[in-house]
C-alpha atoms as a PDB file:
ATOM      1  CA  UNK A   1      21.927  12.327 -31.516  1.00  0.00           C
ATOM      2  CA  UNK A   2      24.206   9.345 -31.192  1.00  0.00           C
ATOM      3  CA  UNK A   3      23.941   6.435 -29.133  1.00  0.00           C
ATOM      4  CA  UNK A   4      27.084   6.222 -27.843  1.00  0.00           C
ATOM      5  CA  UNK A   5      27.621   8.190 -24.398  1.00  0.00           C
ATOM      6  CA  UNK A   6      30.686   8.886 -22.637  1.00  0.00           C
ATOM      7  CA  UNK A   7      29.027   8.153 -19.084  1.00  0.00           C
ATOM      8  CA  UNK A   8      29.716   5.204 -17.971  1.00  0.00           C
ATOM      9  CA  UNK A   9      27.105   5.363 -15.195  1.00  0.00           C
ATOM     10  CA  UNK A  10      24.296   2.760 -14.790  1.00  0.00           C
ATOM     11  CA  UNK A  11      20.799   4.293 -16.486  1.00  0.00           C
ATOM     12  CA  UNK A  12      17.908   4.031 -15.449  1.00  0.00           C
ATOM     13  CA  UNK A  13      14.421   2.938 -16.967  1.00  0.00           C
ATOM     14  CA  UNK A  14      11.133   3.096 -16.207  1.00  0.00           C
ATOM     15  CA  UNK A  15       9.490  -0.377 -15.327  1.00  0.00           C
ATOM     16  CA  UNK A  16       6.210   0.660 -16.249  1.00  0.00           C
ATOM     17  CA  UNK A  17       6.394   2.926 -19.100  1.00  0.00           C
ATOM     18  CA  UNK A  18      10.084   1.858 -20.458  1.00  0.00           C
ATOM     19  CA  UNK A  19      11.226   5.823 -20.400  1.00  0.00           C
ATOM     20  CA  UNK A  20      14.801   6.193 -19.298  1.00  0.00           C
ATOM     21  CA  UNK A  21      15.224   8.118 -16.444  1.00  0.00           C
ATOM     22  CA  UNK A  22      18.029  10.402 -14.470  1.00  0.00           C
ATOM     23  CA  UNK A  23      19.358   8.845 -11.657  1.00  0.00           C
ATOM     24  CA  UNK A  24      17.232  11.417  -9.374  1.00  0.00           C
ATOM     25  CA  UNK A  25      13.892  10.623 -10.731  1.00  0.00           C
ATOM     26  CA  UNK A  26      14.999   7.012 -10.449  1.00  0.00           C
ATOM     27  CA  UNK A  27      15.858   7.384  -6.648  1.00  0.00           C
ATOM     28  CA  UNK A  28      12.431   8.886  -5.768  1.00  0.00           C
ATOM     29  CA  UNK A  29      10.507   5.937  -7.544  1.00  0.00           C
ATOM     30  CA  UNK A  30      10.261   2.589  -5.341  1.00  0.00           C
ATOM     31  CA  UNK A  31      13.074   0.153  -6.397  1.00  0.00           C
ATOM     32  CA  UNK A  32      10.710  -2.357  -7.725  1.00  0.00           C
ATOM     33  CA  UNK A  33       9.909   0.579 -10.642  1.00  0.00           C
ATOM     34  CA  UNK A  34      13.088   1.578 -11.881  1.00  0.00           C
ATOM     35  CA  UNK A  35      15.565  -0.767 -14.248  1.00  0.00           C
ATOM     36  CA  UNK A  36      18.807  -0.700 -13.699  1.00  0.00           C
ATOM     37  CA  UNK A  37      20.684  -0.854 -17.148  1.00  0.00           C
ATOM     38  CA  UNK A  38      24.733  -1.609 -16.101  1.00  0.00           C
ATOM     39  CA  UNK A  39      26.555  -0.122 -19.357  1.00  0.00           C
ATOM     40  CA  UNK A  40      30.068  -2.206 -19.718  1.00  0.00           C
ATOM     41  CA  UNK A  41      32.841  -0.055 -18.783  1.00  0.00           C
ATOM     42  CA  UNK A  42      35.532  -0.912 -21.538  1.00  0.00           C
ATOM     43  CA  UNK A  43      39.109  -0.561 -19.853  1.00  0.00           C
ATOM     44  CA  UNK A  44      37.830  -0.207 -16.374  1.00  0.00           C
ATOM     45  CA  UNK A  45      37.135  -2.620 -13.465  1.00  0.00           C
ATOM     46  CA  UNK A  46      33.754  -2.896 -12.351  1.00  0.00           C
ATOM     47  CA  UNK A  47      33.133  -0.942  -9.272  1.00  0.00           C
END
């Protein structure tokens, strides 16, 4: 599997453990949990 992804989403990571997660698991975890990991968006303005 390559890194490269063609999302372009923020992912998310586990505080705790470090496991990256999907943006559902991250919204049921409190915010202080989950890492937000911006990805930078060649060619596109930031939103």
């Amino acid at each position: 599997m390559s890194k490269k992804t063609s999302k372009t989403t923020p992912r998310y990571r586990d505080a705790g453990t470090g496991h990256l997660l999907s943006e559902a698991q991250a919204k049921k975890l409190p915010k202080n949990q989950v890492v937000q990991e911006r990805l930078p968006k060649p060619g596109h303005g930031v939103k």
